[in-house]
N, C-alpha and C. Protein backbone atom coordinates (compact mmCIF):
# COMPACT_ATOMS: atom_id res chain seq x y z
N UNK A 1 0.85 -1.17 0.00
CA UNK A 1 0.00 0.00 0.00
C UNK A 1 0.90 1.23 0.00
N UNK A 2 0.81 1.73 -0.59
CA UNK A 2 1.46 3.31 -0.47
C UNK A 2 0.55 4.61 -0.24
N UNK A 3 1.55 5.28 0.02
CA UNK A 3 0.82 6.86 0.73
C UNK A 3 0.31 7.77 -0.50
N UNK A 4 -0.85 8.41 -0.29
CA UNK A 4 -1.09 9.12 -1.30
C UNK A 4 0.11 10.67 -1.53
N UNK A 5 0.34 10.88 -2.65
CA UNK A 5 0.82 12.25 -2.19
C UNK A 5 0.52 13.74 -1.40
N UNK A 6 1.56 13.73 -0.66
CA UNK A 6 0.69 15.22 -0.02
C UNK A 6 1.97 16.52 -0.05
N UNK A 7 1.82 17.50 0.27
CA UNK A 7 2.62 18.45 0.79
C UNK A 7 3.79 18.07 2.29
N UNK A 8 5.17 18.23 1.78
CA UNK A 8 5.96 18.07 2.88
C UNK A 8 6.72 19.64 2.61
N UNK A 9 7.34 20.02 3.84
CA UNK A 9 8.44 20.94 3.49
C UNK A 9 10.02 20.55 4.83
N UNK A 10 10.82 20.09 3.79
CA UNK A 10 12.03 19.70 4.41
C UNK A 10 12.26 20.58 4.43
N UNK A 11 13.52 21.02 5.89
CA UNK A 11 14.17 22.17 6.04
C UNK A 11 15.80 21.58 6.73
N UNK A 12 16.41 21.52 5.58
CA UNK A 12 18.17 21.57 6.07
C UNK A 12 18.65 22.90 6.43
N UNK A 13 19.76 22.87 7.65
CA UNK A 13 20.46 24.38 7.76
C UNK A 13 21.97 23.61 7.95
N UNK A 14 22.69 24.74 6.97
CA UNK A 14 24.33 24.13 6.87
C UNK A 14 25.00 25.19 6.99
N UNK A 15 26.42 24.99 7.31
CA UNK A 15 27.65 25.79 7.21
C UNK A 15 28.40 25.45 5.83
N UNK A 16 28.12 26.28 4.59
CA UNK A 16 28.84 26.14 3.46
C UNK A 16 29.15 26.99 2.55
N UNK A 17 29.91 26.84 2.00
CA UNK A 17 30.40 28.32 1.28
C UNK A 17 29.40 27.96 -0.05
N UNK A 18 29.51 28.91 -0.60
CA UNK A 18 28.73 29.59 -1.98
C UNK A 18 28.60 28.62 -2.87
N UNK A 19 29.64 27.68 -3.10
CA UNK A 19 29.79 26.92 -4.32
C UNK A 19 29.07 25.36 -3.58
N UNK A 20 29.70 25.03 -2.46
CA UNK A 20 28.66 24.08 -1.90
C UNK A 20 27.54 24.07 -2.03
N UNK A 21 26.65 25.37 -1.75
CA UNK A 21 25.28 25.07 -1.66
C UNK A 21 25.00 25.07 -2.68
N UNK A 22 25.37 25.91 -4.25
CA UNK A 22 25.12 25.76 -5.44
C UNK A 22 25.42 23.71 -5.36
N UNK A 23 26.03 23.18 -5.74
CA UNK A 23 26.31 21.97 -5.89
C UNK A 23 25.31 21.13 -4.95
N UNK A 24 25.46 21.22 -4.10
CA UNK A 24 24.19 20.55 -3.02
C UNK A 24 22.72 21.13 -3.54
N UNK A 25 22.58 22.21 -3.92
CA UNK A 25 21.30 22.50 -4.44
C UNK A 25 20.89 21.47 -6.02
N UNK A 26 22.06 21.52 -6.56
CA UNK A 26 22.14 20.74 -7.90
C UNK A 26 21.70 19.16 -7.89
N UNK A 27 22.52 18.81 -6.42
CA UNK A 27 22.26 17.38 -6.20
C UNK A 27 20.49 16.83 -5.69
N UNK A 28 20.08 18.17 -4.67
CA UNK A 28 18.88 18.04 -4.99
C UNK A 28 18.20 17.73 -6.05
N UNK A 29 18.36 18.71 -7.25
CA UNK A 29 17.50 18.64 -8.10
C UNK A 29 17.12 17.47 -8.72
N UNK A 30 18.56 17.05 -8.79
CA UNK A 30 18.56 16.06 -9.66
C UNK A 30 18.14 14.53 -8.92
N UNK A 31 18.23 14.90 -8.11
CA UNK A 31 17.74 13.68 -6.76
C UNK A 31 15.85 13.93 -7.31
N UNK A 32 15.25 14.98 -6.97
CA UNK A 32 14.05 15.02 -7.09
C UNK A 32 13.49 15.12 -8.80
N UNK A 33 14.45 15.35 -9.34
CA UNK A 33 13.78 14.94 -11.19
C UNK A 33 14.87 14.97 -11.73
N UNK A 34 15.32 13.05 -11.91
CA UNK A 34 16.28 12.80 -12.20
C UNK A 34 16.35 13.03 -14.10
N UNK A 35 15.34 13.67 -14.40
CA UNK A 35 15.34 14.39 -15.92
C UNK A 35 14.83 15.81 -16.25
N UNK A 36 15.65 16.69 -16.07
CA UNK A 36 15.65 17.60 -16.00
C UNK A 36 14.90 17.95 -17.47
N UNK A 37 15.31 17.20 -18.26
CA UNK A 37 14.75 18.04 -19.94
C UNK A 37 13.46 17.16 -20.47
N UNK A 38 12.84 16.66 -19.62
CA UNK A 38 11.44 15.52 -19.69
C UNK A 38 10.53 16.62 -20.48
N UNK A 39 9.75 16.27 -21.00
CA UNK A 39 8.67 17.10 -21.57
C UNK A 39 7.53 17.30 -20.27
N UNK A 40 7.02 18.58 -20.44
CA UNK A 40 5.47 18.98 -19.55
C UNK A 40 5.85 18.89 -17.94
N UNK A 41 5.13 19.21 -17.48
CA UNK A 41 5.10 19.08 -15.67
C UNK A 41 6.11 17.86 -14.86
N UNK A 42 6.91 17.96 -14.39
CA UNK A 42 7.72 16.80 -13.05
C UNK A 42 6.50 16.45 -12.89
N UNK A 43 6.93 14.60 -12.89
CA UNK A 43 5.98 13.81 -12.12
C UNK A 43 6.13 13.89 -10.49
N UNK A 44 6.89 14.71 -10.09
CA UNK A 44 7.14 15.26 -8.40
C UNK A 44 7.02 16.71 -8.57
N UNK A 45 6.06 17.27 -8.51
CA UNK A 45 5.86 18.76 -8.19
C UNK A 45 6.42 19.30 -7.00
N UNK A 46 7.21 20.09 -7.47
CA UNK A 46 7.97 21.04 -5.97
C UNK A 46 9.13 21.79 -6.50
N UNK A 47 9.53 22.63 -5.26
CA UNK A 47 10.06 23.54 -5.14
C UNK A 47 11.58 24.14 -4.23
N UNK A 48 12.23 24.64 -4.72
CA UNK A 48 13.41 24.27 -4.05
C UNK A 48 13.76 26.25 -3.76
N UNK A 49 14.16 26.39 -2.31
CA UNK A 49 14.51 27.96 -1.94
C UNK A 49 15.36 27.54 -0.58
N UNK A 50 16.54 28.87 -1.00
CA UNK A 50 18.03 28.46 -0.50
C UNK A 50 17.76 30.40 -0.13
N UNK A 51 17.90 30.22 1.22
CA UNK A 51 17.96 31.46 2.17
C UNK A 51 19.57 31.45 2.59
N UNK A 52 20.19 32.50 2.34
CA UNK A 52 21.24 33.14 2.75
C UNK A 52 20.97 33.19 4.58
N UNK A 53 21.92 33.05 5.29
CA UNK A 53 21.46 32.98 6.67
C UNK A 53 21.65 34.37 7.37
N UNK A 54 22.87 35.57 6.41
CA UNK A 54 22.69 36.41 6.88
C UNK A 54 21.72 37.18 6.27
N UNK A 55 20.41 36.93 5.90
CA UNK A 55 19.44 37.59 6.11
C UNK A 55 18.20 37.16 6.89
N UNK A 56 18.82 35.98 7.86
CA UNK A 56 18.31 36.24 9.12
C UNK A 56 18.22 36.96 9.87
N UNK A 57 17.47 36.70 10.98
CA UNK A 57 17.63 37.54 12.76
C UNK A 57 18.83 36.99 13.14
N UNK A 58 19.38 37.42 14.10
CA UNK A 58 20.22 36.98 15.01
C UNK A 58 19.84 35.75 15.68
N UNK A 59 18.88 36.13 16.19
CA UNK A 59 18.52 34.79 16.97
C UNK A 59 17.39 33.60 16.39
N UNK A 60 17.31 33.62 14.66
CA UNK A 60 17.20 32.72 14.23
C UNK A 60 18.49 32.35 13.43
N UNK A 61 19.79 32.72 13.48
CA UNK A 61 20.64 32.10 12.97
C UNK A 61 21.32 31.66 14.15
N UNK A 62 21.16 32.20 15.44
CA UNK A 62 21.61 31.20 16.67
C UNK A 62 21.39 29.78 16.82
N UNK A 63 19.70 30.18 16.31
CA UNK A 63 18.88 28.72 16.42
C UNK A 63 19.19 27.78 15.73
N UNK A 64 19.75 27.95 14.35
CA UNK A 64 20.08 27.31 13.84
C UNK A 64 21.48 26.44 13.36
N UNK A 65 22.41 27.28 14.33
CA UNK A 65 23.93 26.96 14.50
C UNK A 65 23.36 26.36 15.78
N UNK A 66 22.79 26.67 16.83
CA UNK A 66 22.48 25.46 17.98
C UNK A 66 22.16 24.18 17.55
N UNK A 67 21.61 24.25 16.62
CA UNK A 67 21.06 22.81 15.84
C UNK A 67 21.96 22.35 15.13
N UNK A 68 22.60 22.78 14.58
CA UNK A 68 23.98 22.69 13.78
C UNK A 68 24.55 21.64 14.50
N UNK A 69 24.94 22.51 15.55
CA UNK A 69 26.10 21.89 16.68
C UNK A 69 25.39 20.55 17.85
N UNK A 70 23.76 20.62 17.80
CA UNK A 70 23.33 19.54 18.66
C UNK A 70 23.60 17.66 17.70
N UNK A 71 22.96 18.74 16.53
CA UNK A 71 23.12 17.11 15.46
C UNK A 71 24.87 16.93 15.13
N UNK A 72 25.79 17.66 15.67
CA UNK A 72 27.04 17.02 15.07
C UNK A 72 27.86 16.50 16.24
N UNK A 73 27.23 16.90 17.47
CA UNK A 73 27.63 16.23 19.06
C UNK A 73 26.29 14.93 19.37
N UNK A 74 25.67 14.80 18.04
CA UNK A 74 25.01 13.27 18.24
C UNK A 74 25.50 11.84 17.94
């Protein structure tokens, strides 16, 4: 039996320079439509947005280097 499709929104936060996240963004893509030049609509509809962290708050980029640092002392 499988799940019908629904709406998810994953949220990764990393320490990486410019060209990483370009490349990690890439690997996404291609992870989620492994044919980029398919004709008409992805049979996986979605969407991919890459926030710069300094245009965070302060204390949501705390939050998120706390998390950083909880998952890499796991």
């Amino acid at each position: 039996m499988s799940d019908a499709p629904r709406l998810w929104k994953v949220v990764t936060a990393l320490e990486a320079t410019s060209e990483q996240v370009e490349a990690l963004t890439d690997r996404f893509a291609e992870t989620i439509c492994p044919d980029p030049n398919h004709e008409g609509r992805c049979d996986t509809p979605w969407a991919l947005h890459v926030t710069d962290g300094a245009s965070l708050s302060a204390r949501e980029q705390k939050r998120l280097q706390d998390e950083i640092t909880d998952a890499m002392d796991d």
